[in-house]
C-alpha atoms as a PDB file:
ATOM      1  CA  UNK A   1     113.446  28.139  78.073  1.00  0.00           C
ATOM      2  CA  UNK A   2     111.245  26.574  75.011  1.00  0.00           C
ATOM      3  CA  UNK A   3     108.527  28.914  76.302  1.00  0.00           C
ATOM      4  CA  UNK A   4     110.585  31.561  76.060  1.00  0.00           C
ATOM      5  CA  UNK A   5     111.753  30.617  72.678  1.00  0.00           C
ATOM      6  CA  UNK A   6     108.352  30.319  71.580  1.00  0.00           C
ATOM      7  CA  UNK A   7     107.388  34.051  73.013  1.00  0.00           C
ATOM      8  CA  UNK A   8     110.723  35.240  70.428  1.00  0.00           C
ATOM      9  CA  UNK A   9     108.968  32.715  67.061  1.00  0.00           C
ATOM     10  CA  UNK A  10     105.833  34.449  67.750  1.00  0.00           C
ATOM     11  CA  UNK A  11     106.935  38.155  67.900  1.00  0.00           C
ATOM     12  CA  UNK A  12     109.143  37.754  64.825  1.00  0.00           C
ATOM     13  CA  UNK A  13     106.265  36.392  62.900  1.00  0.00           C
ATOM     14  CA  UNK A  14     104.218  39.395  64.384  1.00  0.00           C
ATOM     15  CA  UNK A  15     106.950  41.845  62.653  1.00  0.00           C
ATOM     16  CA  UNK A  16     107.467  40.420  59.708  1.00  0.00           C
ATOM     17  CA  UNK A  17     103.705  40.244  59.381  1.00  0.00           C
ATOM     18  CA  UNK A  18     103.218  44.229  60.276  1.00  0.00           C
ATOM     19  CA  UNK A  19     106.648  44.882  58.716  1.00  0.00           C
ATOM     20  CA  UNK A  20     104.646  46.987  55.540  1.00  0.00           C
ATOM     21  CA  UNK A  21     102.578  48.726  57.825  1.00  0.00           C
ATOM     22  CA  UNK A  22     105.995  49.422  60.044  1.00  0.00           C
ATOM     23  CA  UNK A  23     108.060  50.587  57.363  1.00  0.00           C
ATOM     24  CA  UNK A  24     105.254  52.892  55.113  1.00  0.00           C
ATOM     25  CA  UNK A  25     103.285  55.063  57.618  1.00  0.00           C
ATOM     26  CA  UNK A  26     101.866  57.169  55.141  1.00  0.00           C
ATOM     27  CA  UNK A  27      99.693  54.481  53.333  1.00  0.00           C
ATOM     28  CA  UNK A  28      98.107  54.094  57.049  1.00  0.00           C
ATOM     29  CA  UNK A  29      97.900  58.237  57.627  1.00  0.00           C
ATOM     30  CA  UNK A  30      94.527  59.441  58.669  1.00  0.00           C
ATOM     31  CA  UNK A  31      93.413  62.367  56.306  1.00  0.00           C
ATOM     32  CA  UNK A  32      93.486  65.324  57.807  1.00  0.00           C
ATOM     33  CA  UNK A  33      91.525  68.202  57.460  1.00  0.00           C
ATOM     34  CA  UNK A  34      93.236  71.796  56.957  1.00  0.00           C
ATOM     35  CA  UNK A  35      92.744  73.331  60.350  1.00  0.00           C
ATOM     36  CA  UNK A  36      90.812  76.850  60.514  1.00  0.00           C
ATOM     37  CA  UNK A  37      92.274  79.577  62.847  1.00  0.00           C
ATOM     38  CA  UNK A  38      91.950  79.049  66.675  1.00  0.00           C
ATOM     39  CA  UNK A  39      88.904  80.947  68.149  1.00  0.00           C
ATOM     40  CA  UNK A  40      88.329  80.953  71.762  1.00  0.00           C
ATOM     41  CA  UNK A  41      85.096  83.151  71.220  1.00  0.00           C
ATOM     42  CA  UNK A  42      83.806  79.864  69.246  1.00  0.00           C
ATOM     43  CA  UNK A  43      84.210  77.809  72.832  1.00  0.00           C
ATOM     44  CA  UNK A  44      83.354  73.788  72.093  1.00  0.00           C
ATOM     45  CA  UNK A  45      81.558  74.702  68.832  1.00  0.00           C
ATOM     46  CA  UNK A  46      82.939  72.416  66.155  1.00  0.00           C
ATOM     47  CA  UNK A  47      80.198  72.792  63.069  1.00  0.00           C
ATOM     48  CA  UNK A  48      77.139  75.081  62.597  1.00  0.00           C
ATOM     49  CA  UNK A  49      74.170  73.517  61.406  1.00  0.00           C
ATOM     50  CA  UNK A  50      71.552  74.633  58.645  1.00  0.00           C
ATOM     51  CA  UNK A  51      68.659  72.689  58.133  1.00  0.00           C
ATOM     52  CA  UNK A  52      65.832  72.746  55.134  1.00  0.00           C
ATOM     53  CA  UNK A  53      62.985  71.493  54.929  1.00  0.00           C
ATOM     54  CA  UNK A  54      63.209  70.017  51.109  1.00  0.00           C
ATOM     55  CA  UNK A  55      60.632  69.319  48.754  1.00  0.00           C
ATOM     56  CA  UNK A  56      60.492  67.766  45.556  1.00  0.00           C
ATOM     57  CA  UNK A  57      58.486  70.124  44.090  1.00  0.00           C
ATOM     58  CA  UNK A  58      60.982  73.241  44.368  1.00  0.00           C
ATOM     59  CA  UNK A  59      64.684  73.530  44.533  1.00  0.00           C
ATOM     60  CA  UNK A  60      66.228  75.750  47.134  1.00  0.00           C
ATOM     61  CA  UNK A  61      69.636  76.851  47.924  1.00  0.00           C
ATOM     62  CA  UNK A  62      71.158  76.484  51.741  1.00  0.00           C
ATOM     63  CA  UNK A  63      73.511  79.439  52.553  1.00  0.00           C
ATOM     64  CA  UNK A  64      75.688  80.137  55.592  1.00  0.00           C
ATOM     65  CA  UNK A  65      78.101  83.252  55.630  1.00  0.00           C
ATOM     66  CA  UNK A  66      80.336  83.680  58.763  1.00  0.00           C
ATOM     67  CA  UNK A  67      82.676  86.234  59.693  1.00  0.00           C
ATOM     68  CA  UNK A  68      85.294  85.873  62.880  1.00  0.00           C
ATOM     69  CA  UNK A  69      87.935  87.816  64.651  1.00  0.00           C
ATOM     70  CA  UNK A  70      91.320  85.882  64.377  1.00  0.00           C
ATOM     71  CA  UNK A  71      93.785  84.831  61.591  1.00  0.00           C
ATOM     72  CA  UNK A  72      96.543  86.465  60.088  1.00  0.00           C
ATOM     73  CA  UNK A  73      94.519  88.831  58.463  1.00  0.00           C
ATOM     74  CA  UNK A  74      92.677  89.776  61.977  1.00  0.00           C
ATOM     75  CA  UNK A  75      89.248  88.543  60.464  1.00  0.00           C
ATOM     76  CA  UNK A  76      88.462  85.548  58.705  1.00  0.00           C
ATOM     77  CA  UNK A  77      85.496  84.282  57.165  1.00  0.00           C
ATOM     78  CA  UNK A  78      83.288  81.076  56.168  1.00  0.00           C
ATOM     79  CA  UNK A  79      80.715  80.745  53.428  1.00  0.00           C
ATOM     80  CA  UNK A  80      79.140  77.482  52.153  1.00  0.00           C
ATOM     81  CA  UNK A  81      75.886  77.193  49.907  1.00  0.00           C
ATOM     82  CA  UNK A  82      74.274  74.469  49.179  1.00  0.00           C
ATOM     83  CA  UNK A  83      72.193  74.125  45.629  1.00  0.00           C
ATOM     84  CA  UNK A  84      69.553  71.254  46.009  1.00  0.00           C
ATOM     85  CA  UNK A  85      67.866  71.363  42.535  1.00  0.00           C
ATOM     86  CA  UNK A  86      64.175  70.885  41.765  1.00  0.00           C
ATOM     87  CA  UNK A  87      63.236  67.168  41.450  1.00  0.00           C
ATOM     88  CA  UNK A  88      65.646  65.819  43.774  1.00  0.00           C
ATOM     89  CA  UNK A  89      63.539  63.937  46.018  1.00  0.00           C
ATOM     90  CA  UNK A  90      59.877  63.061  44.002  1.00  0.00           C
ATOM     91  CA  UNK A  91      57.618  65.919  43.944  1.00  0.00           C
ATOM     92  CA  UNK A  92      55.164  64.704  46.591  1.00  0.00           C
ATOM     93  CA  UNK A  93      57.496  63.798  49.087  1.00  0.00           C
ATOM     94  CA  UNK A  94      59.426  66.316  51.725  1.00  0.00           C
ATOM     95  CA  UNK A  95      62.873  65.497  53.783  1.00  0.00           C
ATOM     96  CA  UNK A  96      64.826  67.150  56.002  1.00  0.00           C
ATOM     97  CA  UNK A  97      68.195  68.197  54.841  1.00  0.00           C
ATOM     98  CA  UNK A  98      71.541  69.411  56.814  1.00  0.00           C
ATOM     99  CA  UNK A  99      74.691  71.273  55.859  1.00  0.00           C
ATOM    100  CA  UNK A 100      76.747  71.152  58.487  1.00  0.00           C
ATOM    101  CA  UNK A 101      80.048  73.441  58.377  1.00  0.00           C
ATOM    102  CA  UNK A 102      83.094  72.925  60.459  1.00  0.00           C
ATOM    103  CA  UNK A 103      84.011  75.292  62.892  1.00  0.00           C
ATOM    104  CA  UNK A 104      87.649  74.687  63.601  1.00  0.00           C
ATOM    105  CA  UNK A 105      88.849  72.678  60.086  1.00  0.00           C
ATOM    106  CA  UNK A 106      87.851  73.094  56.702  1.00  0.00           C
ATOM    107  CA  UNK A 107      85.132  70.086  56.444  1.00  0.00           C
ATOM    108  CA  UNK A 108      81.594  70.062  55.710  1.00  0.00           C
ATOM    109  CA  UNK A 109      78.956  67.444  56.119  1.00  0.00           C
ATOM    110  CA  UNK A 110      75.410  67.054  53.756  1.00  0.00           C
ATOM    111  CA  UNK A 111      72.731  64.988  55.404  1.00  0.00           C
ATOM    112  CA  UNK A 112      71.107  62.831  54.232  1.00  0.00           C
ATOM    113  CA  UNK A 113      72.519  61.824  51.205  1.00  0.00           C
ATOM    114  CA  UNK A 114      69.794  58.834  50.067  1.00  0.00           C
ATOM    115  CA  UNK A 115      69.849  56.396  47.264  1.00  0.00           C
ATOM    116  CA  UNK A 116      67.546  57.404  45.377  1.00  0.00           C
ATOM    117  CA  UNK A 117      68.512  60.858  44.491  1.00  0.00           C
ATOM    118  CA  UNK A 118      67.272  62.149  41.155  1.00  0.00           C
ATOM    119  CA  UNK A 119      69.911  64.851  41.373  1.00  0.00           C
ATOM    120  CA  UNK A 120      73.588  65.387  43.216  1.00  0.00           C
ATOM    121  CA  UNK A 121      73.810  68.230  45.651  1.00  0.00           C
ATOM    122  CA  UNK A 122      76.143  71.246  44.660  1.00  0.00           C
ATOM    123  CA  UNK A 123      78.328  72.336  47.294  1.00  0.00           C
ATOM    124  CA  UNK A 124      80.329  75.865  47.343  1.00  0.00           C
ATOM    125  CA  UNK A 125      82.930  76.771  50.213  1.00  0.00           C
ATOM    126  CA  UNK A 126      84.976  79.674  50.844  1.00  0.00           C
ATOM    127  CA  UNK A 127      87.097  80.327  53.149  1.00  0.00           C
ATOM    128  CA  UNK A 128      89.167  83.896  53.661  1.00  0.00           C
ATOM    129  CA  UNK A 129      91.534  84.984  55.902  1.00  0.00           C
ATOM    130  CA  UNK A 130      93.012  81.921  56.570  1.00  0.00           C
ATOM    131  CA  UNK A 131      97.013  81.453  56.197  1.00  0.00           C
ATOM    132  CA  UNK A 132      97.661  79.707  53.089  1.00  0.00           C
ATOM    133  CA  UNK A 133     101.428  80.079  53.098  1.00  0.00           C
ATOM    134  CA  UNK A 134     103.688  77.038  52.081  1.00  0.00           C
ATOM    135  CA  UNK A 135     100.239  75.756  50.576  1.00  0.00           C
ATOM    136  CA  UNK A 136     100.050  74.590  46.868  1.00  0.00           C
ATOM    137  CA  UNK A 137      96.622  73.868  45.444  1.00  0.00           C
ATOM    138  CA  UNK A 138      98.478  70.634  43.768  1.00  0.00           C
ATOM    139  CA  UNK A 139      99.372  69.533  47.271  1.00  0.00           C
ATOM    140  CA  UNK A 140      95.595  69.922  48.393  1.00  0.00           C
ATOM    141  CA  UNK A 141      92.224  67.762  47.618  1.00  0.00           C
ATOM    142  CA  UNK A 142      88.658  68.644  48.033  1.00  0.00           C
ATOM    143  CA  UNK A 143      87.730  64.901  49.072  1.00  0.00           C
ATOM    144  CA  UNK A 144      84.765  63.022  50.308  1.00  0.00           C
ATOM    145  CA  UNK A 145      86.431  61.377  53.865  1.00  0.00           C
ATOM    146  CA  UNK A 146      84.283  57.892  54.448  1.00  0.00           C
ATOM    147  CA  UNK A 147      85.650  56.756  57.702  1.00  0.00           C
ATOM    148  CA  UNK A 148      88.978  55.171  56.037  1.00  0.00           C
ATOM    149  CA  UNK A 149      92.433  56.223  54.866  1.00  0.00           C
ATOM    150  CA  UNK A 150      91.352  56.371  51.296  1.00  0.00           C
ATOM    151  CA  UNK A 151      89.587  59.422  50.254  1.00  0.00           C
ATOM    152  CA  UNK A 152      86.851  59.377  47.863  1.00  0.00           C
ATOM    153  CA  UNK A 153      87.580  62.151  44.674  1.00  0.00           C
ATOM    154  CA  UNK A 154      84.797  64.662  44.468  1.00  0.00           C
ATOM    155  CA  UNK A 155      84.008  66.346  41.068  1.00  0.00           C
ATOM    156  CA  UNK A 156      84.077  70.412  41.009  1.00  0.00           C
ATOM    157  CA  UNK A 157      83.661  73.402  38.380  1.00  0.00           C
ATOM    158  CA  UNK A 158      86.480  74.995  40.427  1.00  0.00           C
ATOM    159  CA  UNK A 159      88.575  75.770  42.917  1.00  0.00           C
ATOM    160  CA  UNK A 160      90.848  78.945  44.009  1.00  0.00           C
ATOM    161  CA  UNK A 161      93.758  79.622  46.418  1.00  0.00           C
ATOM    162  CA  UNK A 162      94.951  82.960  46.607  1.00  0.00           C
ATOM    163  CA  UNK A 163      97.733  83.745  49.194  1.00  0.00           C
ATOM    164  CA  UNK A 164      96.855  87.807  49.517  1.00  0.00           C
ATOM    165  CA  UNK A 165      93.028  87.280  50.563  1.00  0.00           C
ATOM    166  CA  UNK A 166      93.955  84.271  52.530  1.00  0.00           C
ATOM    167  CA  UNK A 167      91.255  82.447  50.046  1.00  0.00           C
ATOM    168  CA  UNK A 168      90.388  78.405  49.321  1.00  0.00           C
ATOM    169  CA  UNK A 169      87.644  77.609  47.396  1.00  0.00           C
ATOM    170  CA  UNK A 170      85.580  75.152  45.445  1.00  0.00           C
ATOM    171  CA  UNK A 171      83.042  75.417  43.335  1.00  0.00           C
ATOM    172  CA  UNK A 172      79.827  73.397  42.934  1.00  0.00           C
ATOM    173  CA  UNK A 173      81.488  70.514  44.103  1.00  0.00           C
ATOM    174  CA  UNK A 174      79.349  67.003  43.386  1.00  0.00           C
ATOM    175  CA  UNK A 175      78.000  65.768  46.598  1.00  0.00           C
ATOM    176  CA  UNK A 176      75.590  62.661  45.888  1.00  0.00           C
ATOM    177  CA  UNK A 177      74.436  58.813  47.171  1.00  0.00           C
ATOM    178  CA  UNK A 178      77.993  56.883  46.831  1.00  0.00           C
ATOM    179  CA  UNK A 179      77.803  53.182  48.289  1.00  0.00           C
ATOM    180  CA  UNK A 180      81.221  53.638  49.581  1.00  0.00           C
ATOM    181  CA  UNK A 181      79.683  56.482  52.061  1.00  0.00           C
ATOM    182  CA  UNK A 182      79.443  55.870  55.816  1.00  0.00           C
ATOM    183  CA  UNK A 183      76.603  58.540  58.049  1.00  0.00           C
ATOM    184  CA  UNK A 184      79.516  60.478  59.006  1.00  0.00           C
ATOM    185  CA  UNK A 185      81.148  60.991  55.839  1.00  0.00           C
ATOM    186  CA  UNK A 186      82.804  64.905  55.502  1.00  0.00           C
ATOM    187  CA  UNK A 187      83.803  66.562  52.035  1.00  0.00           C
ATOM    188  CA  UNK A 188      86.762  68.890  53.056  1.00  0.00           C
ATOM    189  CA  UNK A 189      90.428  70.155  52.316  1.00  0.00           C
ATOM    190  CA  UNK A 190      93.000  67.954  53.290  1.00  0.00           C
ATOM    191  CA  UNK A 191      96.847  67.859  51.945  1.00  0.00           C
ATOM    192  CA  UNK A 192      97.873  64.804  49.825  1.00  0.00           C
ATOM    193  CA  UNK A 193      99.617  62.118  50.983  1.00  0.00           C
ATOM    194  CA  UNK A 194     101.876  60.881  48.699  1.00  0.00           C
END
């Protein structure tokens, strides 16, 4: 019986430990991405890869236009480019960079992202043809996604959601080095959580 008792002492204490995390589920919500139209044409491709050789003598920009049967509007589209500027990486030296844009939500990922960066990345996505009803652009955040439930805010010139062209969009959004980054981090749409 005092075994049993002390089984009871220790679950309470259990639930009024986790009682926060029990009563607010939204402070422990994953972000989300928005999700992209289903495509079974696109099979178990999630992302499509562009790679650059860069150099630190010469900027360059990576582009990637896509266009897809499916959506609401019967075709939908993706478009990313990447602006790497001249100087980034010290003029002697070359790296290999990666955009990487998602295939079934509306996420990117920029590889590598290294420390000593003279210059941030610009990033520009579009999307069209994608159903945008019930959205409101002050519901949504372009955000840098690190592996946690707190997103990291990303800087942009921009961004556009137009409900006839089924369009989101951001403009030259700041991709750089942030110590708060994990290898896997994704910048990307995702709704608010309040």
């Amino acid at each position: 019986m005092k075994a049993l008792s002390l089984i009871y002492l220790v679950l309470l204490f259990l639930v009024i430990g986790c009682g926060d995390e029990l009563l607010d589920p939204a402070e422990n919500q994953q972000f989300i991405f928005l999700d992209l139209p289903a495509n079974s044409a696109l099979g178990d491709t999630t992302n499509f890869d562009n790679y650059y050789m860069m150099h630190g003598s010469s900027g360059y920009t990576i582009q990637f236009n896509r266009q897809f049967a499916g959506g609401p509007f019967g075709q939908y589209s993706i478009s990313a480019s990447l602006v790497i500027q001249v100087g980034t990486i010290p003029a002697a030296d070359s790296m290999m960079c990666m955009l990487s844009v998602g295939a079934t939500n509306t996420s990117s990922m920029v590889s590598p992202l290294e420390q000593y960066f003279m210059h941030p990345f610009k990033l520009t996505l579009k999307y069209t043809g994608i159903d945008l009803q019930g959205l409101d652009i002050n519901d949504l955040q372009f955000v840098c996604t690190n592996g946690t439930d707190v997103p990291l805010d990303v800087t942009y010139d921009s961004v556009t959601l137009d409900y006839v062209t089924g369009t989101l969009e951001v403009v030259n959004a700041v991709i750089q080095f942030d110590l708060r980054q994990v290898a896997d981090s994704r910048y990307g749409w995702v709704r608010k959580v309040e």
